[in-house]
Protein backbone atom coordinates (compact mmCIF):
# COMPACT_ATOMS: atom_id res chain seq x y z
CA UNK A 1 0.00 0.00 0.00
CA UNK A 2 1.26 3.21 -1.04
CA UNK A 3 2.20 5.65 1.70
CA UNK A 4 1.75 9.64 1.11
CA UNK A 5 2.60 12.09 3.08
CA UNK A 6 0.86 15.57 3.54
CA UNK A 7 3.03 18.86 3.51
CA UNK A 8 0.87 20.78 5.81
CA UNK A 9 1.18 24.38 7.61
CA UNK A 10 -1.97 25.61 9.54
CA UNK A 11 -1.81 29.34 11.19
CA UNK A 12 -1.80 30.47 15.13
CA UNK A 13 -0.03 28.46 18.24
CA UNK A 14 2.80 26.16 17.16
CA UNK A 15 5.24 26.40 15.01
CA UNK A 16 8.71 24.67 15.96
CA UNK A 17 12.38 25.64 17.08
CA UNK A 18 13.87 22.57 17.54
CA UNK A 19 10.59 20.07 17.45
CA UNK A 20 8.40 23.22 18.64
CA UNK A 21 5.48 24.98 16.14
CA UNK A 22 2.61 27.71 16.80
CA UNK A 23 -0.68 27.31 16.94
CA UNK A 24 -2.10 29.73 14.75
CA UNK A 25 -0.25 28.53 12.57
CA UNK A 26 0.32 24.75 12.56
CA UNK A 27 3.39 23.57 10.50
CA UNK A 28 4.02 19.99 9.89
CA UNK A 29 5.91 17.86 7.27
CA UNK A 30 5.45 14.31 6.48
CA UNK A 31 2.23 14.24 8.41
CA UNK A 32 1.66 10.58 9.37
CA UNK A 33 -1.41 8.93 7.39
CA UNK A 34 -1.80 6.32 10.14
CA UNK A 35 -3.23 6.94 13.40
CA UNK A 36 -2.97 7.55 16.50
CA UNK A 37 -1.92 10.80 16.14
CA UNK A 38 1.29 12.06 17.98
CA UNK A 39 1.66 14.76 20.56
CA UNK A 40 4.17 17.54 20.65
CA UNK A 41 6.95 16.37 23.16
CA UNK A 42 9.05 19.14 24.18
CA UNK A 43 7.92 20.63 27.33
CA UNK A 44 8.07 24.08 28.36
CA UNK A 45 7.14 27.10 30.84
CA UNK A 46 3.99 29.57 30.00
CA UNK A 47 5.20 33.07 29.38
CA UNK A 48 2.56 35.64 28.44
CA UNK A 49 2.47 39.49 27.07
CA UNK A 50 -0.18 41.75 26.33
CA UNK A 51 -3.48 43.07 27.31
CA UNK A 52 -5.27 41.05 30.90
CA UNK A 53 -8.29 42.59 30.81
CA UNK A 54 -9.99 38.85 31.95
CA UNK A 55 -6.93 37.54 33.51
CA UNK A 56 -5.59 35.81 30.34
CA UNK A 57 -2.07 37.27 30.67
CA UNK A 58 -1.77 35.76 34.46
CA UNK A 59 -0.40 32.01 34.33
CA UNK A 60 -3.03 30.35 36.40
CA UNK A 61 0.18 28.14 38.65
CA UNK A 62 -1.66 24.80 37.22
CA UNK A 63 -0.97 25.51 33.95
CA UNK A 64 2.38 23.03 34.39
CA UNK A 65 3.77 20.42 31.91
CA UNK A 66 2.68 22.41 28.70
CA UNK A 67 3.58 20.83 25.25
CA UNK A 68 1.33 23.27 23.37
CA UNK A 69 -0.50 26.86 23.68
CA UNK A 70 -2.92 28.60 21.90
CA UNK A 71 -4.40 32.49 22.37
CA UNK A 72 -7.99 33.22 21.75
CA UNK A 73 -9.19 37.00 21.52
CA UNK A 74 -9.93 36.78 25.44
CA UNK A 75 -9.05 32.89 26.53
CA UNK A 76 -6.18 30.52 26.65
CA UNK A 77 -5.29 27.01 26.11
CA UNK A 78 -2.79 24.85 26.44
CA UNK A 79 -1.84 21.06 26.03
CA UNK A 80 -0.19 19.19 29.02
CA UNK A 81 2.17 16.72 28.04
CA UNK A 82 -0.05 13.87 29.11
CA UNK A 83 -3.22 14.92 26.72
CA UNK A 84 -5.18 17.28 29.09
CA UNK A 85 -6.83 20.71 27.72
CA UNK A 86 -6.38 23.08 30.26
CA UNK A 87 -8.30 26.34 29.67
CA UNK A 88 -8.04 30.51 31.62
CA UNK A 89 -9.55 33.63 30.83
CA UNK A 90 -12.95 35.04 29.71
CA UNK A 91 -15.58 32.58 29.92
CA UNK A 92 -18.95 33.71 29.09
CA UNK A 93 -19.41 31.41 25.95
CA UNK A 94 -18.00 28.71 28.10
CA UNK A 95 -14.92 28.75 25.72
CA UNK A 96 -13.07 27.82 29.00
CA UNK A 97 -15.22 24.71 30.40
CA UNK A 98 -13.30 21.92 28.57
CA UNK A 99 -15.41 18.88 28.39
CA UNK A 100 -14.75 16.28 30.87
CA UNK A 101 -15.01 13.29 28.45
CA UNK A 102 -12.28 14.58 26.01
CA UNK A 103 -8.46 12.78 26.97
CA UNK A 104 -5.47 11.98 24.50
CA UNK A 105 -5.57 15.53 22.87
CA UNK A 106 -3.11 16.22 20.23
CA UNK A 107 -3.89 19.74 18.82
CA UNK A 108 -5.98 22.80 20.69
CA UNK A 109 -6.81 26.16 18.92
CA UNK A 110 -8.86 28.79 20.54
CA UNK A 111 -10.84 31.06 18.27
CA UNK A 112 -13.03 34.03 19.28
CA UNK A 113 -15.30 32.83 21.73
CA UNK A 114 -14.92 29.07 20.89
CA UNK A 115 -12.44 26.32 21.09
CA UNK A 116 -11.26 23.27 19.25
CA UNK A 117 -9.53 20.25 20.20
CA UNK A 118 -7.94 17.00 17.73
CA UNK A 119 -7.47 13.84 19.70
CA UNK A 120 -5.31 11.32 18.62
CA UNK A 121 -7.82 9.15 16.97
CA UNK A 122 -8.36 11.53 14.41
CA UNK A 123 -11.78 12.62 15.72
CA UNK A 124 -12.35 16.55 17.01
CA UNK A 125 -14.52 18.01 20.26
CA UNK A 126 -15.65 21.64 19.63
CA UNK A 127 -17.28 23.94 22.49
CA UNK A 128 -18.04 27.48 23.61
CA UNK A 129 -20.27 29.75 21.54
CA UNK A 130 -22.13 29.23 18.31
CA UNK A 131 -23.65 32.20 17.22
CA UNK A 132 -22.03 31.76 13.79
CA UNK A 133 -22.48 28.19 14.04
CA UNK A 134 -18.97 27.38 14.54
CA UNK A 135 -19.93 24.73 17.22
CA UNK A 136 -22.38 22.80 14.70
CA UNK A 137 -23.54 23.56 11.09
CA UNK A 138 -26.54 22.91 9.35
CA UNK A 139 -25.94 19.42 8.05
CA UNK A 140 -22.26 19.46 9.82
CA UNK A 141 -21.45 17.55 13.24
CA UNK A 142 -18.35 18.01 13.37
CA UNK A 143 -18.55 14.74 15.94
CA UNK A 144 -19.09 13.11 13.24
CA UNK A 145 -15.87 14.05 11.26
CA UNK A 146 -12.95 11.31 10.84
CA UNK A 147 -9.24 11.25 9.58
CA UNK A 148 -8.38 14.77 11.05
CA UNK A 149 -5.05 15.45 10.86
CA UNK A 150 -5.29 19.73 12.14
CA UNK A 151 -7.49 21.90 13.39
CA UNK A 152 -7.86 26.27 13.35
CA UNK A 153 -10.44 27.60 15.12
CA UNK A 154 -10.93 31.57 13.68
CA UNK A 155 -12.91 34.47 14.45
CA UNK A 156 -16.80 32.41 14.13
CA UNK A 157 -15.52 29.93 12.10
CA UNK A 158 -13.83 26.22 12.49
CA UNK A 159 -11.51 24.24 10.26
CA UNK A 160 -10.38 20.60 9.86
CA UNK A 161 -8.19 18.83 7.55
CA UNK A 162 -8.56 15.14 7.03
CA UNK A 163 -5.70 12.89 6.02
CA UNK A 164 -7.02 13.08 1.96
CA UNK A 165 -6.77 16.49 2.13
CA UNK A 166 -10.10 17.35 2.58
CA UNK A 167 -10.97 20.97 4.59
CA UNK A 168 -13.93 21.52 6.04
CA UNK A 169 -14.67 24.69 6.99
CA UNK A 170 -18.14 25.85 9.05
CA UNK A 171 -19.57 28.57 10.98
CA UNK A 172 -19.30 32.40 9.40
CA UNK A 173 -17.43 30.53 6.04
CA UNK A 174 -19.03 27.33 5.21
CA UNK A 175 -16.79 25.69 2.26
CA UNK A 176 -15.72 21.63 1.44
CA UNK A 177 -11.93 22.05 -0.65
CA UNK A 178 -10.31 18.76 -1.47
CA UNK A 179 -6.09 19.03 -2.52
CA UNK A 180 -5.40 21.10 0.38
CA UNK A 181 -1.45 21.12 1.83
CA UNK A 182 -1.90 24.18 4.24
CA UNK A 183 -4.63 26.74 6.11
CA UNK A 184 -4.62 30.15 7.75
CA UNK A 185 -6.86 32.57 8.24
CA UNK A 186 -7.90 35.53 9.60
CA UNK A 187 -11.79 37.32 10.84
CA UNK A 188 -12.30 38.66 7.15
CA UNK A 189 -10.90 36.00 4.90
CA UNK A 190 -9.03 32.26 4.84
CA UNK A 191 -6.49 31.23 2.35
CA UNK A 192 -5.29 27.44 1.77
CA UNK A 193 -2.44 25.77 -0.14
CA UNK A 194 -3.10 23.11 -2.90
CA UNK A 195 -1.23 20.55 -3.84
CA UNK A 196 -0.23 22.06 -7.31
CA UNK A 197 1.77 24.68 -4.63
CA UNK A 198 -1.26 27.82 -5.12
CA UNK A 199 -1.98 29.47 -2.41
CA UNK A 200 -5.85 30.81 -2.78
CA UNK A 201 -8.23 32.94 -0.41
CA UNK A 202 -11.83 32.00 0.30
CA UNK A 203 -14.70 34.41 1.77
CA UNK A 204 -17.91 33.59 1.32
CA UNK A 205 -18.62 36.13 -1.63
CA UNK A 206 -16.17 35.16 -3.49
CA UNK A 207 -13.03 31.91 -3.08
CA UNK A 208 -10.26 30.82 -5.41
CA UNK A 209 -8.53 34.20 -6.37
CA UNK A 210 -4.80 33.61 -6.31
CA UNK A 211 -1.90 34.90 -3.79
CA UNK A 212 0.97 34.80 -5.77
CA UNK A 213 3.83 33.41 -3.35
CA UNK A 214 7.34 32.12 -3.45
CA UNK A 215 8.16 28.44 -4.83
CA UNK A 216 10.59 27.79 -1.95
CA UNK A 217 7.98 28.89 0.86
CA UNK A 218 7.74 27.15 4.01
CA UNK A 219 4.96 28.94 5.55
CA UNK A 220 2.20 31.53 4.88
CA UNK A 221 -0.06 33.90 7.12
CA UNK A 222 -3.28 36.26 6.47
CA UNK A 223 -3.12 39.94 6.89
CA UNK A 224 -5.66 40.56 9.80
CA UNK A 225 -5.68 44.44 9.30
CA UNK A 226 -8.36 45.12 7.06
CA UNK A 227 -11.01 42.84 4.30
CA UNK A 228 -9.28 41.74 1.64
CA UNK A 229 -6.25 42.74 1.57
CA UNK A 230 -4.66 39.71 0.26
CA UNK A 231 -1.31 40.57 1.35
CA UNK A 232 0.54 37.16 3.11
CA UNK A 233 3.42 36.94 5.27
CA UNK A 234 5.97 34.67 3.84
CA UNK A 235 8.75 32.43 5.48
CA UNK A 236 10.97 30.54 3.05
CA UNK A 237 13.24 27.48 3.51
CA UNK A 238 16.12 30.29 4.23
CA UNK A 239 14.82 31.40 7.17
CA UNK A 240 13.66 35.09 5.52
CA UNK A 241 10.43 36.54 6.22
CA UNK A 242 8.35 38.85 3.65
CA UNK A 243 5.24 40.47 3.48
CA UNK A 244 3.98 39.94 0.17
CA UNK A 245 0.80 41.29 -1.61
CA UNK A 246 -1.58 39.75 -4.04
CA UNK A 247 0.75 39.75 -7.05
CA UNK A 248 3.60 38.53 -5.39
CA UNK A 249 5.56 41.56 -4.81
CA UNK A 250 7.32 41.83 -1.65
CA UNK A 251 6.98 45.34 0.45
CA UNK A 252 9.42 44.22 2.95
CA UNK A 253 12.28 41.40 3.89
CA UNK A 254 13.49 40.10 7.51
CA UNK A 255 16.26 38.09 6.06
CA UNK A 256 17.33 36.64 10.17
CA UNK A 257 17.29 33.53 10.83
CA UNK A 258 13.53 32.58 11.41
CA UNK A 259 12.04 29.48 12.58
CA UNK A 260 8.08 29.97 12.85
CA UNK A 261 6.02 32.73 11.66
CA UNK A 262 3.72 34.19 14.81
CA UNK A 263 0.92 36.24 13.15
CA UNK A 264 -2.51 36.95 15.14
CA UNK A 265 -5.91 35.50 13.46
CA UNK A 266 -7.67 38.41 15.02
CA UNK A 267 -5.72 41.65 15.32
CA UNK A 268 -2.75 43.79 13.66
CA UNK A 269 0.50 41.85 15.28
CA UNK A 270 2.97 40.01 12.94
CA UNK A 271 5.76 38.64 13.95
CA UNK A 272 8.33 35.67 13.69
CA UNK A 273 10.60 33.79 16.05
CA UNK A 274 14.32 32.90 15.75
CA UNK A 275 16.06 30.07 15.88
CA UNK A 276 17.39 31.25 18.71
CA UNK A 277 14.47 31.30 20.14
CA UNK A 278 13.43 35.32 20.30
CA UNK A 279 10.79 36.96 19.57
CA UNK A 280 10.69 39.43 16.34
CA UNK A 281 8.35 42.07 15.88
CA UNK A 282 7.54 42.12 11.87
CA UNK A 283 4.59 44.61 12.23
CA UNK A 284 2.53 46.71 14.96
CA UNK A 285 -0.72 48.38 14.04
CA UNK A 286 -2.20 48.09 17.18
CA UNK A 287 -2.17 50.17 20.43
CA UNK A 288 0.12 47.56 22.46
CA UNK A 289 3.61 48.26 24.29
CA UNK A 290 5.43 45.02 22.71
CA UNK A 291 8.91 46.33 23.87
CA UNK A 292 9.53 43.42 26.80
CA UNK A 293 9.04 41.00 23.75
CA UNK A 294 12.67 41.52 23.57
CA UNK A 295 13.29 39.53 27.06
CA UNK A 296 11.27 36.33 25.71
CA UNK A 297 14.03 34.10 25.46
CA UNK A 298 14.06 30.49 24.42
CA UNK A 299 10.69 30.22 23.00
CA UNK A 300 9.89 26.86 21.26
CA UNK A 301 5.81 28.05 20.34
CA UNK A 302 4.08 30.82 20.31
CA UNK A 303 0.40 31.96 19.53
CA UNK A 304 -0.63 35.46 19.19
CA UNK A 305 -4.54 36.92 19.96
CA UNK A 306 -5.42 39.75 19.21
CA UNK A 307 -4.63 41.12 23.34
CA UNK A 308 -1.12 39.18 23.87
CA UNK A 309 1.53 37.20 22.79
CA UNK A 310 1.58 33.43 24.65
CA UNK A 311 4.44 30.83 23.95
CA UNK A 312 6.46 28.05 25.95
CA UNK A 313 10.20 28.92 27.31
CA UNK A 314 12.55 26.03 27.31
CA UNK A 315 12.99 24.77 30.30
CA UNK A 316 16.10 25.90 32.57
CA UNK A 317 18.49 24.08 34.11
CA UNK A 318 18.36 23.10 37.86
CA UNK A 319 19.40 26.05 39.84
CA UNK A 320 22.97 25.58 41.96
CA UNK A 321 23.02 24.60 45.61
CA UNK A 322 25.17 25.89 48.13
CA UNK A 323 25.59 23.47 51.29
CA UNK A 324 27.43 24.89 54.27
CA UNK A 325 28.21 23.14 58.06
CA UNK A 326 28.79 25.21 60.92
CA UNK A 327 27.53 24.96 64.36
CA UNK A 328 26.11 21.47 64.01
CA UNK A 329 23.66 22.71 61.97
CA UNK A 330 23.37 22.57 57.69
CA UNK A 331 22.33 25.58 55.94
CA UNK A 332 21.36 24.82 52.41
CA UNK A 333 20.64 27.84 50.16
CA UNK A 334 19.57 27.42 46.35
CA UNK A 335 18.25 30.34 43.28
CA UNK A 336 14.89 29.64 42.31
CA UNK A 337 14.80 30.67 38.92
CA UNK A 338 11.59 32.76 37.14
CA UNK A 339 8.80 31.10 36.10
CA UNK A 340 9.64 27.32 37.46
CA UNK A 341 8.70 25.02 40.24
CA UNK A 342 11.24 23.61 42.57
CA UNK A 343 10.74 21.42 45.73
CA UNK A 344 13.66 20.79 47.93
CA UNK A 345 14.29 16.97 49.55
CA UNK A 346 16.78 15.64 52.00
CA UNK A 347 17.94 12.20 53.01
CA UNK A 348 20.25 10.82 55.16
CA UNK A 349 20.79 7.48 53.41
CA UNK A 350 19.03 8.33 49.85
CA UNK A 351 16.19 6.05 50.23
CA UNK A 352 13.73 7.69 52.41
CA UNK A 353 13.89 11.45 50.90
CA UNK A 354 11.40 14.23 52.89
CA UNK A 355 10.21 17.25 51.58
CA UNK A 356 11.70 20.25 53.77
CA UNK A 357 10.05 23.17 52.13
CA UNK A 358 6.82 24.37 50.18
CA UNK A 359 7.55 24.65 46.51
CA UNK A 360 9.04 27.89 45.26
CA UNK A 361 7.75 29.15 41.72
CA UNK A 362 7.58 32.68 41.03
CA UNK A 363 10.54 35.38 40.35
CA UNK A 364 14.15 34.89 40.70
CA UNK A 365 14.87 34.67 44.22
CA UNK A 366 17.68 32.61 46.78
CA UNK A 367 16.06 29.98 49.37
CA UNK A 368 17.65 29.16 52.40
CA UNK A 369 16.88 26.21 54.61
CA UNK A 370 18.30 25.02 58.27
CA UNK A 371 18.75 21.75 58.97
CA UNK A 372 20.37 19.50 62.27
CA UNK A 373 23.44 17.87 61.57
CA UNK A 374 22.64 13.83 62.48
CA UNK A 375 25.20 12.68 61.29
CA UNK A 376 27.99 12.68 58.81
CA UNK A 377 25.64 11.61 56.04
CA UNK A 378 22.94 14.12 54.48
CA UNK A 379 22.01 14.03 50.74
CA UNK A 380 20.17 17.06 49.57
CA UNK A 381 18.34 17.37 45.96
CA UNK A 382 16.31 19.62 43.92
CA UNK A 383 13.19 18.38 41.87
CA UNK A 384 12.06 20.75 39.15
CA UNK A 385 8.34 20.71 38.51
């Protein structure tokens, strides 16, 4: 039996530096055919910038073991390593109230008011509001859909790709398009990528006109500014970034060394991350002070709504420990580093280990402990949570 494989980039929350992606904009080569469907491995820490008008830029402190992230227009989620949905923010849609008979999750994506989730049998759960019918469609459960390989929840609409290349798309755009390699979109518009390499935008007055974009392209996002403006942002296999319009020519070039693009479904906020790892600010147009994007280091994913920026940190290393012995006593002093979860043990014959403190997570800051000397043996250890 023949095996294809599926060249596939999706837009908003996980794109990958070294095995990371965003998920706005999902990128993924040699998609598997066969199923079950696997989840992103690479842990990381939840790092968020922007506008907190419903508490979406506060970290709730269970939001640990994160694989994946994806920003709404007022609500988060993210993907624990183990399959969970975890969910913050506004939720007056219920956007936020994951249901409790979803598990093995391999994909999230939070759109406007709603929210999306692929599990790893190829089957998708959908929740939060409908008003466009974005949950359900006339003659569309999406319960009912099979084979999905990726998932976009947009601004009143959903989107799912089966492994044949098959998008369906439902809610304020209702459209079937077979061929398809790639999706983004944004609240005015959504453009796909065939397999003959076109890239094409779809509205529901019109569909098919042609974004003329580079043969060597890697990824693709939609303009959110304004209807129909057709103009794309472009990463190629180089690593450049452009901002194209509908006939192909390019207005501007970021020729660094990109890894992902990181471009907002909802709002005026483009963007790319390096291979390094840092955040880079393609384009503004919105009221938000993005400076302290600069000090987002390490970033494996990010997603971008139209309030804030949300990605995942690499993990740190342990921090040092500093064990001193004077007065028959053993002071133990160790740097909690910003934004991790640390719980300090001791032994005296490394079998029975005790848990001496409450765990530290929060800002940079030194922890020091006191501890009788019993004898000449005492083991001391960090775990990192």
């Amino acid at each position: 039996m023949l095996m294809r494989k599926i060249l596939f980039s999706v837009l908003m929350s996980l794109l990958v530096v070294d095995g990371a992606k965003s998920a706005d904009m999902t990128e993924i080569y040699n998609y598997p055919l066969s199923f079950p469907l696997n989840r992103p491995k690479k842990v990381g820490t939840v790092v968020a910038l922007g506008g907190d008008g419903d508490n979406q830029a506060v970290i709730p402190s269970y939001i640990t073991n994160i694989v994946a992230v994806s920003a709404g227009v007022n609500h988060n989620l993210a993907l624990t390593y183990d399959g969970r949905v975890l969910a913050w923010g506004k939720n007056n849609y219920g956007q936020c109230d994951v249901p409790s008979n979803i598990a093995d999750v391999v994909q999230i994506s939070a759109g406007r008011d709603h929210s999306m989730a692929l599990l790893s049998n190829g089957r998708i759960r959908v929740w939060g509001w409908n008003g466009m019918n974005q949950i359900s469609s006339y003659g569309l459960d999406p319960n009912s859909l099979t084979n999905i390989i990726s998932i976009l929840a947009g601004d009143g609409y959903s989107m799912a790709l089966d492994n044949n290349g098959v998008l369906k798309v439902w809610g304020l755009f209702s459209r079937t398009l077979s061929g398809v390699t790639a999706m983004t979109g944004n609240p005015f518009e959504f453009a796909v990528r065939n397999r003959d390499g076109i890239v094409r935008r779809y509205d529901n007055s019109s569909g098919g006109g042609v974004i003329t974009t580079p043969t060597n392209m890697v990824s693709f996002a939609l303009d959110s500014r304004y209807p129909n403006s057709l103009g794309v942002y472009v990463l190629n296999t180089s690593g450049s970034t452009f901002y194209m319009n509908e006939s192909g020519t390019t207005s501007f070039e970021n020729p660094k060394d990109n890894a992902f693009l990181a471009v907002s479904r909802f709002y005026a906020l483009a963007g790319s991350v390096s291979k390094s790892g840092q955040f880079i600010i393609q384009r503004n147009a919105s009221y938000w002070d993005l400076t302290a994007l600069s000090s987002f280091n390490d970033l494996f994913a990010v997603s971008v709504g139209e309030y804030l920026v949300l990605g995942l940190q690499s993990l740190r290393t342990p921090p040092d420990l500093s064990i001193t012995r004077t007065d028959n006593m053993t002071d133990v002093s160790y740097y909690g580093q910003n934004g991790y979860m640390y719980s300090l043990q001791t032994s005296s014959n490394l079998v029975d280990w005790t848990n001496y403190t409450t765990d530290i997570y929060g800002a940079d800051s030194t922890n020091s402990l006191r501890f009788p000397i019993n004898n000449d043996k005492m083991f001391f250890r960090i775990l990192r949570k």
